[in-house]
C-alpha atoms as a PDB file:
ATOM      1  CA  UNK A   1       7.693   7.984 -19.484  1.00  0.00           C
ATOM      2  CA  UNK A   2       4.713   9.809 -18.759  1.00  0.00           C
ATOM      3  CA  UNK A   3       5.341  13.913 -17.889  1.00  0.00           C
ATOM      4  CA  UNK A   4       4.926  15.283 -14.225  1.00  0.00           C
ATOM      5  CA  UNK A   5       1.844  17.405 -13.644  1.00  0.00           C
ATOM      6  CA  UNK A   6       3.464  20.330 -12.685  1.00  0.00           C
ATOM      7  CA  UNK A   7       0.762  22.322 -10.674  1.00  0.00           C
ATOM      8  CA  UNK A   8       0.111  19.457  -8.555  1.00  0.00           C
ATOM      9  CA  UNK A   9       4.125  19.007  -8.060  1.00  0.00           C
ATOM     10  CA  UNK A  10       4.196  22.868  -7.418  1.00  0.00           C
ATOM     11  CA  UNK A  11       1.048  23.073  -4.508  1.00  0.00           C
ATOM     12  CA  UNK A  12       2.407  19.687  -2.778  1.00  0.00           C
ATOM     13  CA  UNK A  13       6.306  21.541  -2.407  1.00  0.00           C
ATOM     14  CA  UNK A  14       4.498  24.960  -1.226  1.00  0.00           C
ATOM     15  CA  UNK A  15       2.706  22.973   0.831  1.00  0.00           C
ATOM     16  CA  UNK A  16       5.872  20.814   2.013  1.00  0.00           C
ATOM     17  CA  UNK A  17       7.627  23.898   3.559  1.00  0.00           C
ATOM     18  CA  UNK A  18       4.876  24.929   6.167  1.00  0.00           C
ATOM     19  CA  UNK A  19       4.771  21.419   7.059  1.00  0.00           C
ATOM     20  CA  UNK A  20       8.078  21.159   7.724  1.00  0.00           C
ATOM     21  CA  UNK A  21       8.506  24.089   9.579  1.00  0.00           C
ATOM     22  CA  UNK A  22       5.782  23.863  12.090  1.00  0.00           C
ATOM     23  CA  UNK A  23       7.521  20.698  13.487  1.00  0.00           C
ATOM     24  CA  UNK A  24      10.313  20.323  15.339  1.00  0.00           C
ATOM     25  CA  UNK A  25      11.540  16.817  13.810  1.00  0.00           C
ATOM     26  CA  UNK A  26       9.869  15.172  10.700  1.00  0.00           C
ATOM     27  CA  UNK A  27      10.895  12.652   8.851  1.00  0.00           C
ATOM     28  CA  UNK A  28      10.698  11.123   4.804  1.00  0.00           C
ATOM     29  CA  UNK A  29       8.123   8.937   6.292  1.00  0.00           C
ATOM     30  CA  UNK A  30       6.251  11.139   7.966  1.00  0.00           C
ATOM     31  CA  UNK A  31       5.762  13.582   4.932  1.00  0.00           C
ATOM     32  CA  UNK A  32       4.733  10.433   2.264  1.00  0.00           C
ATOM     33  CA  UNK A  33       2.416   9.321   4.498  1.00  0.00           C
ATOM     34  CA  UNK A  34       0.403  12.851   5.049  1.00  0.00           C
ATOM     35  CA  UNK A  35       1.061  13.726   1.799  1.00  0.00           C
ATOM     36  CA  UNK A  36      -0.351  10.136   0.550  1.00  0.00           C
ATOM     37  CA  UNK A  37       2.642   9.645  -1.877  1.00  0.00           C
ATOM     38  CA  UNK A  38       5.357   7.228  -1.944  1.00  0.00           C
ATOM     39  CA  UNK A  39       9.126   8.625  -0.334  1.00  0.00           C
ATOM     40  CA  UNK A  40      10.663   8.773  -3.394  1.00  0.00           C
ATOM     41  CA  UNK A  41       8.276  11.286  -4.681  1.00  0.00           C
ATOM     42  CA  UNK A  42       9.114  13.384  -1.326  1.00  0.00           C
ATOM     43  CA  UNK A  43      12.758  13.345  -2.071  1.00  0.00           C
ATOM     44  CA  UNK A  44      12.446  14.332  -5.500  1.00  0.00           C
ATOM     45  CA  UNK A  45      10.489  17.218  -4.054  1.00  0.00           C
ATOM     46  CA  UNK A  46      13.142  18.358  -1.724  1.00  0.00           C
ATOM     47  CA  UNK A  47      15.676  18.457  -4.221  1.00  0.00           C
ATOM     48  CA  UNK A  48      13.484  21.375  -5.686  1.00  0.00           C
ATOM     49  CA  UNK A  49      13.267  23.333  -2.717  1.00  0.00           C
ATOM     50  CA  UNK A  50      17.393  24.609  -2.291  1.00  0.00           C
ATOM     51  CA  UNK A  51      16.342  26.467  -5.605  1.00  0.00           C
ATOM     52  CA  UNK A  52      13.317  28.247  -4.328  1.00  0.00           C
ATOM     53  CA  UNK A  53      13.620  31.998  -3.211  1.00  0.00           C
ATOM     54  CA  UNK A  54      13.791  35.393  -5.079  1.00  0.00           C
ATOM     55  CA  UNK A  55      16.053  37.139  -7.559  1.00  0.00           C
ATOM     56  CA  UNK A  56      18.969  36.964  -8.518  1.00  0.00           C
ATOM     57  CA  UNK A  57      18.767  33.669  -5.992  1.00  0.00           C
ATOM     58  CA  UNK A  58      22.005  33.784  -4.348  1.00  0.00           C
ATOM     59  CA  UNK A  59      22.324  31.745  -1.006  1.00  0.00           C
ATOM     60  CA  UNK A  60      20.867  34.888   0.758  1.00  0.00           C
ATOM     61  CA  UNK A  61      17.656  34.962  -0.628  1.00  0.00           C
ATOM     62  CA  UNK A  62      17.360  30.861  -1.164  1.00  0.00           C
ATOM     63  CA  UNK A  63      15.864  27.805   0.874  1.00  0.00           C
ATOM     64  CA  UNK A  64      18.681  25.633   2.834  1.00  0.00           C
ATOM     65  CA  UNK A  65      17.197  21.706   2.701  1.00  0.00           C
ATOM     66  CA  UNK A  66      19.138  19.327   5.383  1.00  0.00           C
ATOM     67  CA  UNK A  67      18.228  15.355   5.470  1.00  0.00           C
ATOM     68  CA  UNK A  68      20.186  13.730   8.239  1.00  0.00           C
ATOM     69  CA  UNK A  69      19.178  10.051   8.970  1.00  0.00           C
ATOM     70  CA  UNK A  70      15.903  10.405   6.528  1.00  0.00           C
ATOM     71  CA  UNK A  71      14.706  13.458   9.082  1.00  0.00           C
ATOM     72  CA  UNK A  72      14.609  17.179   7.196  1.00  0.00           C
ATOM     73  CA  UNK A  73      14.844  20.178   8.610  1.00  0.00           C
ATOM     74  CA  UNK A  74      14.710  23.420   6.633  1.00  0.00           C
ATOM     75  CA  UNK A  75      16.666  26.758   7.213  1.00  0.00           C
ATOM     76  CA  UNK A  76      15.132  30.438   5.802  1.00  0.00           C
ATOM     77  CA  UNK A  77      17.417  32.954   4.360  1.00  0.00           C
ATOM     78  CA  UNK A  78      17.420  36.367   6.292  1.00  0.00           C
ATOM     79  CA  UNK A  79      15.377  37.977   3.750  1.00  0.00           C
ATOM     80  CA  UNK A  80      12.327  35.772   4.530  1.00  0.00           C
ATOM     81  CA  UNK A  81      12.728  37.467   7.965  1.00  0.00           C
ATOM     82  CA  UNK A  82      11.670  40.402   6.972  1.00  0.00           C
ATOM     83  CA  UNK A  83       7.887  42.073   7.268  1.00  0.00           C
ATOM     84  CA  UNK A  84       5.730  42.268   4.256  1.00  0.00           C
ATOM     85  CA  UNK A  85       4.363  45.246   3.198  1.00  0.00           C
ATOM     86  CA  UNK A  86       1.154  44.208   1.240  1.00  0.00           C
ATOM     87  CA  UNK A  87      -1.824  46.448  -0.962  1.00  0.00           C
ATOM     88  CA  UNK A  88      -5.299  44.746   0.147  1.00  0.00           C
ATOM     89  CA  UNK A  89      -5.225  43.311  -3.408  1.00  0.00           C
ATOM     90  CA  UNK A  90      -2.100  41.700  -3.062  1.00  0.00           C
ATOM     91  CA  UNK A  91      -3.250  40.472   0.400  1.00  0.00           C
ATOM     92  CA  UNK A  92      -6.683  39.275  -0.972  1.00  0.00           C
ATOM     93  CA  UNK A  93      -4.072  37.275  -3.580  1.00  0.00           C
ATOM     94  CA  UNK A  94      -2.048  35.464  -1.169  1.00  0.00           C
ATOM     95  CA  UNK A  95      -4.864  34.924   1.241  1.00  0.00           C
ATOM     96  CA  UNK A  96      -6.773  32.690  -1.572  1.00  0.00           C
ATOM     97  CA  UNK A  97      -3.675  31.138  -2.586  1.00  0.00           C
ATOM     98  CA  UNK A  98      -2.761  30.349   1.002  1.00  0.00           C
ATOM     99  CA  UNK A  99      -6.195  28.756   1.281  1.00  0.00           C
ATOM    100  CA  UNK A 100      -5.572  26.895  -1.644  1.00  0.00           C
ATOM    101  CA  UNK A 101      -2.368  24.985  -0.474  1.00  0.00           C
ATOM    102  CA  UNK A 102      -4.132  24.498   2.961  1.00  0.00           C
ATOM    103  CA  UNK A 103      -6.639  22.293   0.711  1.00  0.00           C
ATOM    104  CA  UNK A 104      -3.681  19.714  -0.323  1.00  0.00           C
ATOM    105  CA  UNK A 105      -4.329  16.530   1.425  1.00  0.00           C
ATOM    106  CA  UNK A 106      -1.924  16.508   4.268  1.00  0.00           C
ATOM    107  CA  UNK A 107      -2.055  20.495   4.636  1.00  0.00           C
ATOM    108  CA  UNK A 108      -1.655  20.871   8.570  1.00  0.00           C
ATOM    109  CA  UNK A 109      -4.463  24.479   8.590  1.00  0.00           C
ATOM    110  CA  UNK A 110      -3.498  24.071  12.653  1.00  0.00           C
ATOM    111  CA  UNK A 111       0.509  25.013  11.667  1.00  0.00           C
ATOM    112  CA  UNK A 112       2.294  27.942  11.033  1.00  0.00           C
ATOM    113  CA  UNK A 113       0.560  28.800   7.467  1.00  0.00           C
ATOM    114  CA  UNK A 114      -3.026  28.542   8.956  1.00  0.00           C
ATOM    115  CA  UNK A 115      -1.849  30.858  11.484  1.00  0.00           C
ATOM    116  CA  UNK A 116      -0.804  33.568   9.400  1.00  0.00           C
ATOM    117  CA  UNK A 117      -3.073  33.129   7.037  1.00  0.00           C
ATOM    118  CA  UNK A 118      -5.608  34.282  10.172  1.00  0.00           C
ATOM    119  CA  UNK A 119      -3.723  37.239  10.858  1.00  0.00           C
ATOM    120  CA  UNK A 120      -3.664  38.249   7.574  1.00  0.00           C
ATOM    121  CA  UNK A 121      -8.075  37.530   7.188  1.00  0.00           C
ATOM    122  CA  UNK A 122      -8.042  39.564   9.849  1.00  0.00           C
ATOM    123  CA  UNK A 123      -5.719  42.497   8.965  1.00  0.00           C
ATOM    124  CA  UNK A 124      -8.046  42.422   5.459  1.00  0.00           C
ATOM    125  CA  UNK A 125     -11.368  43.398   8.025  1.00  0.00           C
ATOM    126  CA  UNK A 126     -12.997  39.871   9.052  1.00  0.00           C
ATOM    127  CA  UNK A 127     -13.555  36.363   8.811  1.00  0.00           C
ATOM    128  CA  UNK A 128     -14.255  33.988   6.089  1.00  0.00           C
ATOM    129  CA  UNK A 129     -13.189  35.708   3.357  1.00  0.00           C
ATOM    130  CA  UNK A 130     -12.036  32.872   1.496  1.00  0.00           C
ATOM    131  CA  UNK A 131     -13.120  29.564   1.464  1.00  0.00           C
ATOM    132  CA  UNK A 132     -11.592  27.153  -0.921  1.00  0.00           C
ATOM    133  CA  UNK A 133     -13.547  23.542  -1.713  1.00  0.00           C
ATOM    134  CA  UNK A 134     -11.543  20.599  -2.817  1.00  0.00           C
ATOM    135  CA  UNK A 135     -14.620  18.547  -2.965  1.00  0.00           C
ATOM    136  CA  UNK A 136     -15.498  15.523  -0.820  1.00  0.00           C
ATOM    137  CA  UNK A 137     -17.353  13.028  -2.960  1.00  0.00           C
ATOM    138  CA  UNK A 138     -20.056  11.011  -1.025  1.00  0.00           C
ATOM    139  CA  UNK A 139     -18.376   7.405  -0.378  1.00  0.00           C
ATOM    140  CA  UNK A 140     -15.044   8.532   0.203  1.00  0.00           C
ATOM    141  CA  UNK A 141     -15.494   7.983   3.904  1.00  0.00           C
ATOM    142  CA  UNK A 142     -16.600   4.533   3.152  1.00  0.00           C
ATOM    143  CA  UNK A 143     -13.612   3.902   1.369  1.00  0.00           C
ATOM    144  CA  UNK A 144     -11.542   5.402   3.420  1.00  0.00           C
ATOM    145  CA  UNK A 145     -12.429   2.850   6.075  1.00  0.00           C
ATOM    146  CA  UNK A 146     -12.009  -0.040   4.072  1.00  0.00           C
ATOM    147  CA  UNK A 147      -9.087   0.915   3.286  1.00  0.00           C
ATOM    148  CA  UNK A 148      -7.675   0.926   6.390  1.00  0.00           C
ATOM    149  CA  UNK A 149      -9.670  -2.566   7.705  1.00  0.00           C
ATOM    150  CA  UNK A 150      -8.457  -3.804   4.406  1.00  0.00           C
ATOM    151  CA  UNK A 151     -12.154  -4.729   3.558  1.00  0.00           C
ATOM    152  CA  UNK A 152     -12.799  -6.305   0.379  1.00  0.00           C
ATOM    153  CA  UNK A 153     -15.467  -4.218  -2.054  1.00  0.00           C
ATOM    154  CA  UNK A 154     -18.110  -4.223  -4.889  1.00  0.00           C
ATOM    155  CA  UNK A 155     -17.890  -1.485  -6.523  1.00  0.00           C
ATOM    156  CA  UNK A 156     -20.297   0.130 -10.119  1.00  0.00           C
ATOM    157  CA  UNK A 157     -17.872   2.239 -12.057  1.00  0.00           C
ATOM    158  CA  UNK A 158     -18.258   4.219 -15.052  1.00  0.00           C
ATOM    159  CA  UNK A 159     -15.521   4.564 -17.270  1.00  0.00           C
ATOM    160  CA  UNK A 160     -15.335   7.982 -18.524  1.00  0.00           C
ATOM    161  CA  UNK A 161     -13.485   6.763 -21.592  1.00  0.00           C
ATOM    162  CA  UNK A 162     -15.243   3.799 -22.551  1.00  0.00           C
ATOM    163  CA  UNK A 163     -18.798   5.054 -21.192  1.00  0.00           C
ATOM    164  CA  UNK A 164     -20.190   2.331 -19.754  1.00  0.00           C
ATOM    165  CA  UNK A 165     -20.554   1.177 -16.202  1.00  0.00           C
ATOM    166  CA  UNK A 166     -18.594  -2.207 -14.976  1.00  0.00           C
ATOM    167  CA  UNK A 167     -19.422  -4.282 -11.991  1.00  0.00           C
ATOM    168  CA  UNK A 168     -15.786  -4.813  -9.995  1.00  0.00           C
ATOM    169  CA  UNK A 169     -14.058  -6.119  -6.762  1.00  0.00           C
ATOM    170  CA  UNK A 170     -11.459  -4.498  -5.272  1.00  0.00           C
ATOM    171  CA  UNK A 171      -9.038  -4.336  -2.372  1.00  0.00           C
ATOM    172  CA  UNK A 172      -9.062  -0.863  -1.622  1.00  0.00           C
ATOM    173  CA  UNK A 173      -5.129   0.225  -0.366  1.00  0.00           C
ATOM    174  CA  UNK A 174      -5.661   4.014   0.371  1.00  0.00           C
ATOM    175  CA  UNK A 175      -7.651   6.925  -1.548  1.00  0.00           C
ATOM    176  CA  UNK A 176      -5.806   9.919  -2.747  1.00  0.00           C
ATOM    177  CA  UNK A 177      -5.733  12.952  -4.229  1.00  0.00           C
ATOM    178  CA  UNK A 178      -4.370  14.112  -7.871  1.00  0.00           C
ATOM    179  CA  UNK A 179      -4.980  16.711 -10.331  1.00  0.00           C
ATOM    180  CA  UNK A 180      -8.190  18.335  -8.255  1.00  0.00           C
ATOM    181  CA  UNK A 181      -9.917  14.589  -7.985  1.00  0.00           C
ATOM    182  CA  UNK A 182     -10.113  12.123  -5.723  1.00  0.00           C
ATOM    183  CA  UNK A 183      -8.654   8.411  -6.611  1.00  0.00           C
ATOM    184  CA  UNK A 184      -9.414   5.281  -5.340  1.00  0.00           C
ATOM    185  CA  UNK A 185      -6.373   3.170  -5.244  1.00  0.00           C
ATOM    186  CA  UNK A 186      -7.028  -0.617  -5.529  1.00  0.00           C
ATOM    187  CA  UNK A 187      -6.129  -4.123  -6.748  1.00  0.00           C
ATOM    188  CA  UNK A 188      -8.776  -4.973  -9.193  1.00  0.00           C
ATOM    189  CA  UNK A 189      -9.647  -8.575  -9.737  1.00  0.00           C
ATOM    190  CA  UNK A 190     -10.853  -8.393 -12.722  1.00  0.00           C
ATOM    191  CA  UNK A 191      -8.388  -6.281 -14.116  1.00  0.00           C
ATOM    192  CA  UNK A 192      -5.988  -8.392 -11.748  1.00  0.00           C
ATOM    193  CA  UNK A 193      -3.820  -5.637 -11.328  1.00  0.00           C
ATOM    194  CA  UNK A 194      -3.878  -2.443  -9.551  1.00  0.00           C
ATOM    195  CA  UNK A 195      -6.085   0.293 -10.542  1.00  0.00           C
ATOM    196  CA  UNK A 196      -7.100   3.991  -9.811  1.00  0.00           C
ATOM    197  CA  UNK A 197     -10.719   4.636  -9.865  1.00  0.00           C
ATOM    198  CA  UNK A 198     -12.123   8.315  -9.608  1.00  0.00           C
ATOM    199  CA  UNK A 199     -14.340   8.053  -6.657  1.00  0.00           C
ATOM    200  CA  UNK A 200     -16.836  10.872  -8.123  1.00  0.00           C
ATOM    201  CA  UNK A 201     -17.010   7.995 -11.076  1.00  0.00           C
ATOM    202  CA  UNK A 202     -17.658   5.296  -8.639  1.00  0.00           C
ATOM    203  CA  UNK A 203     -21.807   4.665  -8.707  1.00  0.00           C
ATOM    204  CA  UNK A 204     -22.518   2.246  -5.657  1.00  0.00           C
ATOM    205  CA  UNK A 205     -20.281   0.611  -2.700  1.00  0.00           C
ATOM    206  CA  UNK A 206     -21.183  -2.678  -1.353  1.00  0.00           C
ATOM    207  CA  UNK A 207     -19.850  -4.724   1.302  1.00  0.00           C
ATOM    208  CA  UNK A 208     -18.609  -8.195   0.292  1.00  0.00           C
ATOM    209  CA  UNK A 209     -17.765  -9.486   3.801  1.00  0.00           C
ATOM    210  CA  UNK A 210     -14.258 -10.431   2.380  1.00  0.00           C
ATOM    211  CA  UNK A 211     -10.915  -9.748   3.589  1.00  0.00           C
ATOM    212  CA  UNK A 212      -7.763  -9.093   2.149  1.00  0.00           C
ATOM    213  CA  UNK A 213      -4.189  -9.754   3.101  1.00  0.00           C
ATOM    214  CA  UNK A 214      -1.886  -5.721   2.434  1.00  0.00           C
ATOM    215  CA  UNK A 215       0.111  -5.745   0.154  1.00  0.00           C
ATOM    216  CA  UNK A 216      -0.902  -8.809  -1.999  1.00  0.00           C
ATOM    217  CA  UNK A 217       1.436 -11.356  -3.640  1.00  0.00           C
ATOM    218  CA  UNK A 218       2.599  -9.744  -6.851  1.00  0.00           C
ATOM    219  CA  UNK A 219       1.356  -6.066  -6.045  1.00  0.00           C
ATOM    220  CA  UNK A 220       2.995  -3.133  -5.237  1.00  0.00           C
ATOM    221  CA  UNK A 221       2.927  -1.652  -2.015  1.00  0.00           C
ATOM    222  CA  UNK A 222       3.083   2.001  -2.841  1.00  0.00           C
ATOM    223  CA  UNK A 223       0.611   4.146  -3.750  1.00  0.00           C
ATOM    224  CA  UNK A 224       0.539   5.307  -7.323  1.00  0.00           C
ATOM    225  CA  UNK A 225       2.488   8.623  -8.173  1.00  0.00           C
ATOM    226  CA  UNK A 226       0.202   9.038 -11.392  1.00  0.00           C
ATOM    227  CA  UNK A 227      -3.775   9.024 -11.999  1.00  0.00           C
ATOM    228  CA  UNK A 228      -2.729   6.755 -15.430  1.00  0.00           C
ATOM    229  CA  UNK A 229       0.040   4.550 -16.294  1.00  0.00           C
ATOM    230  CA  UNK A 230       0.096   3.508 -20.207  1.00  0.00           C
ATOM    231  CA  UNK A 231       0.446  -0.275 -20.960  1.00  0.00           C
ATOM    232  CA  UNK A 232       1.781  -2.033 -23.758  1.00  0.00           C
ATOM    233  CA  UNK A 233      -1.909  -2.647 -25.263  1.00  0.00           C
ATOM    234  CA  UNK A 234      -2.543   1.046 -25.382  1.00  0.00           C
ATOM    235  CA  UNK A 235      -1.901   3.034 -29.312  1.00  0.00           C
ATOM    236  CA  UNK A 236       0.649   5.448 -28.929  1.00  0.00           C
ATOM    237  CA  UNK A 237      -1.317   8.606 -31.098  1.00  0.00           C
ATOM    238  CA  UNK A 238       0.518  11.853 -32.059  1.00  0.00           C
ATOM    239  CA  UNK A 239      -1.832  14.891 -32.378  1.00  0.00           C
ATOM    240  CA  UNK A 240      -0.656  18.471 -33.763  1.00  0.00           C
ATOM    241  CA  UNK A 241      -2.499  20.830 -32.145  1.00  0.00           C
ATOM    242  CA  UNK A 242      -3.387  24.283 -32.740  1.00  0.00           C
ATOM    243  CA  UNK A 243      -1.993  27.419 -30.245  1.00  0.00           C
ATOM    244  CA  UNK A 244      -5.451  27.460 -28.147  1.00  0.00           C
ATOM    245  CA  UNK A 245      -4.934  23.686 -26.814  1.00  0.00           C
ATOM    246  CA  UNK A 246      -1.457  23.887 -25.180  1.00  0.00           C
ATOM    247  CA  UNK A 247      -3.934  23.028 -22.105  1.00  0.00           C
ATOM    248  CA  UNK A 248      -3.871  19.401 -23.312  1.00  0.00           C
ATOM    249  CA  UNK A 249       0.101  18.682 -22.296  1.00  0.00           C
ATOM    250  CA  UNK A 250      -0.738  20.445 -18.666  1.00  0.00           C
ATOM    251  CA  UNK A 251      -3.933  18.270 -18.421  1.00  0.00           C
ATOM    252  CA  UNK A 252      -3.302  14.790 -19.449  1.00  0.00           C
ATOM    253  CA  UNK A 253      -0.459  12.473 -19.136  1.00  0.00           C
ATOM    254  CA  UNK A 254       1.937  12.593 -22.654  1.00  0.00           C
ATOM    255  CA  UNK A 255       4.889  10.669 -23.735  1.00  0.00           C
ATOM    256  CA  UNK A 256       6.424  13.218 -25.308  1.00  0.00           C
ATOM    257  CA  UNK A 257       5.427  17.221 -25.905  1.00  0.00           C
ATOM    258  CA  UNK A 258       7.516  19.118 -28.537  1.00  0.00           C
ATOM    259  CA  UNK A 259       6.846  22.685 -30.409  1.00  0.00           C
ATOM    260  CA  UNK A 260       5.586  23.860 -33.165  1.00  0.00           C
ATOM    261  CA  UNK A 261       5.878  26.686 -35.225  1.00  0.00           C
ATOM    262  CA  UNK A 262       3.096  29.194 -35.547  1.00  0.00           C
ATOM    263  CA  UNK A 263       2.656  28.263 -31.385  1.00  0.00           C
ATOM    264  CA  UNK A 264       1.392  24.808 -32.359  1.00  0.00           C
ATOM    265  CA  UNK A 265       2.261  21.947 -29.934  1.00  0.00           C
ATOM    266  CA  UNK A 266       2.965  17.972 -31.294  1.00  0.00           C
ATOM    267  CA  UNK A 267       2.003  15.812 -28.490  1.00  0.00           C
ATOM    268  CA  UNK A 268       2.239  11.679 -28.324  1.00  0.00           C
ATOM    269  CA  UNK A 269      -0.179   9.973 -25.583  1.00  0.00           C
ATOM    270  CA  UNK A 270      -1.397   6.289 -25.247  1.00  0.00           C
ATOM    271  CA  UNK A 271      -5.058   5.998 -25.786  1.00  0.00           C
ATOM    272  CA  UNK A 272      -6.522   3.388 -24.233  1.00  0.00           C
ATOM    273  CA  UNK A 273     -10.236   3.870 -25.484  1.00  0.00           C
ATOM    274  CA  UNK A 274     -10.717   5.462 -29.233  1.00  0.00           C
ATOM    275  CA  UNK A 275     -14.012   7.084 -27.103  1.00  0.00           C
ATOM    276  CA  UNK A 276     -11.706   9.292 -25.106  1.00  0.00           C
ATOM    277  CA  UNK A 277      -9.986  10.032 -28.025  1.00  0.00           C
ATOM    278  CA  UNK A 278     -12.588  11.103 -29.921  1.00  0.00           C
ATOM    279  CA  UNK A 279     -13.784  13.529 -26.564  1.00  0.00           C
ATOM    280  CA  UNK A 280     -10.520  14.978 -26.628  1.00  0.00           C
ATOM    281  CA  UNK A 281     -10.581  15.592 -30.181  1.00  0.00           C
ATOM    282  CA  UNK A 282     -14.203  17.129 -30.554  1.00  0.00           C
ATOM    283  CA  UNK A 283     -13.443  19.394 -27.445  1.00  0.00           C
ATOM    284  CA  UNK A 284      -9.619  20.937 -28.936  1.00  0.00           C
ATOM    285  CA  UNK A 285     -12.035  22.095 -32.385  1.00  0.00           C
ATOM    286  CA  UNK A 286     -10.986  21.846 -35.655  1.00  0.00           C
ATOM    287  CA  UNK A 287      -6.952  22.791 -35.392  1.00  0.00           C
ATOM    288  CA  UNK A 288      -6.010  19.218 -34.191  1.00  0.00           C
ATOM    289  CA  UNK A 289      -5.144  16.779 -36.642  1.00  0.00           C
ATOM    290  CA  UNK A 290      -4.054  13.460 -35.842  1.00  0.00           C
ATOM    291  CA  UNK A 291      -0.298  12.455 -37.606  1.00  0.00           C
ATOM    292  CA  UNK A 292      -0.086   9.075 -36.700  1.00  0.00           C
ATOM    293  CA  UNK A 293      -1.395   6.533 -36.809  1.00  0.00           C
ATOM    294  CA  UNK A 294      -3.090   7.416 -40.109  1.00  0.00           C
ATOM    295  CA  UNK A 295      -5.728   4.535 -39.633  1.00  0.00           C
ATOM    296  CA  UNK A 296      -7.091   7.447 -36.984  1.00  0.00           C
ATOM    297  CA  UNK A 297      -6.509  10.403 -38.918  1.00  0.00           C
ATOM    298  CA  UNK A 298     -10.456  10.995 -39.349  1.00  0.00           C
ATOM    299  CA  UNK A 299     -11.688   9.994 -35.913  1.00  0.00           C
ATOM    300  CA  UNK A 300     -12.426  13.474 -35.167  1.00  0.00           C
ATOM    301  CA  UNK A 301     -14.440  13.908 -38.332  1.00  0.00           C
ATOM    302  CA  UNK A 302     -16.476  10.746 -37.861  1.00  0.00           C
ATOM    303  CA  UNK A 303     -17.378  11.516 -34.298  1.00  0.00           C
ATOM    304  CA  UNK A 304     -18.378  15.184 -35.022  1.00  0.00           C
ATOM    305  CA  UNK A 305     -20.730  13.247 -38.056  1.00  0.00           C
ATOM    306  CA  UNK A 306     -22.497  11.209 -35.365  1.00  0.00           C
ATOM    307  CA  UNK A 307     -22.602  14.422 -32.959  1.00  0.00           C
ATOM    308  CA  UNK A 308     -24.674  16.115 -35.645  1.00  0.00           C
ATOM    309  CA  UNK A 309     -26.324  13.671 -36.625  1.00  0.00           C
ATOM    310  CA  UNK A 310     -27.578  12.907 -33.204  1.00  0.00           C
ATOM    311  CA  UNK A 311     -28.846  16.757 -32.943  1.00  0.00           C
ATOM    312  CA  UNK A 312     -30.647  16.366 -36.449  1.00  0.00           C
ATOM    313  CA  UNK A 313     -32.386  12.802 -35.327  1.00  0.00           C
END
């Protein structure tokens, strides 16, 4: 079971509340579909809300969740009532973080966050004092719209971890966002299942005139919760890494993630292209070591070899 991506989890329930709360009925549905994830994954996040407040958390300073026929409504302690009194720093602070939860697809900036985060630009002395970019990658209009007139595709991709560019048509089902990039979501026929595609890695969209029947025979209709899902032809590696990569459990999916001593972290991931492995490797340095299996225990070695030898040819 792959781990959660926390910060992502964390900005979609921040985001979740002013949602919520700047309509006067909303429902499960509702939320997964501006949120672009399934309704399970919006239930799980509710469940984390009725913990959310300050210190020492008792039920006065705490976040009251009601579902009542799959429709939510939230209630605020009384201490959430009360006026803020901020330093400009601390108001610069929560201005750029409030910017940055308006940037999670399905942020409504017209609601009652985008309203105080105004007031608050303008308490600070003006206008456009933060501006936060998710990125908007070139096609994902396009795609967008084929999506939703289930138009069939041809698209160039490059695969980051095989690095090479492959020819492919898809059924696009929706585009989403995870972990600061945008995803294509698709049934690939050549993979003949369904696949997530990075649209920045996607190098030319062509029309096929083809249609396509949502969802198809065999595939799922939800969107994935996950940017990668490990299959059974991947190689489960273990890596012990060194204090100054504990980055690599918050950034990639892993199996499992225990602790070390001397701050060291043991991680196991499936690889499903030794050229990503090798990438990952090369950029951790030379703490990592790979503990199994021991047919890979010198892929960091050899690629560093052909790194330097490159720079000597």
């Amino acid at each position: 079971m792959t781990r959660p991506m926390a910060a992502d989890r964390l900005r979609r329930v921040l985001a979740l509340v002013p949602y919520i709360v700047g309509r006067d009925d909303v429902s499960i549905a509702e939320l997964a579909s501006a949120f672009g994830v399934p309704e399970k994954v919006i239930e799980s996040d509710l469940e984390i809300l009725p913990f959310c407040g300050l210190p020492p958390y008792t039920p006065d300073r705490l976040i009251d969740v009601a579902i009542v026929d799959g429709h939510v409504s939230l209630r605020f302690a009384e201490y959430f009532s009360r006026p803020l009194r901020l330093t400009p720093a601390e108001g610069f602070a929560l201005l750029a973080a409030g910017r940055g939860l308006l940037s999670v697809p399905g942020s409504d900036s017209r609601g009652p966050l985008g309203s105080a985060l105004d007031k608050l630009e303008q308490a600070l002395g003006g206008e456009a004092l933060v501006e936060v970019d998710v990125g908007n990658p070139g096609d994902l209009e396009g795609l967008r719209a084929a999506s939703e007139a289930r138009q069939r595709l041809e698209i160039d991709y490059y695969s980051f971890g095989r690095d090479a560019v492959t020819t492919r048509r898809v059924d696009p089902l929706a585009v989403v966002s995870m972990r600061g990039n945008w995803y294509l979501a698709a049934y690939c026929h050549q993979a003949a299942d369904e696949r997530l595609f990075r649209v920045d890695r996607i190098r030319a969209v062509r029309q096929t005139g083809e249609h396509f029947e949502a969802p198809r025979a065999g595939a799922s209709a939800e969107v994935p919760a996950d940017a990668f899902s490990p299959s059974e032809a991947d190689t489960v590696v273990t890596l012990d890494l060194p204090a100054s990569a504990g980055w690599v459990a918050e950034s990639y999916p892993v199996l499992k993630a225990e602790e070390r001593p001397r701050g060291r972290t043991r991680v196991v991931l499936a690889v499903s292209a030794h050229p990503w492995l090798e990438r990952l490797l090369l950029a951790v340095g030379p703490g990592a070591k790979v503990v199994s299996p021991r047919s890979l225990k010198d892929t960091a070695a050899n690629a560093a070899k052909r790194v330097l030898a490159a720079y000597d040819g």
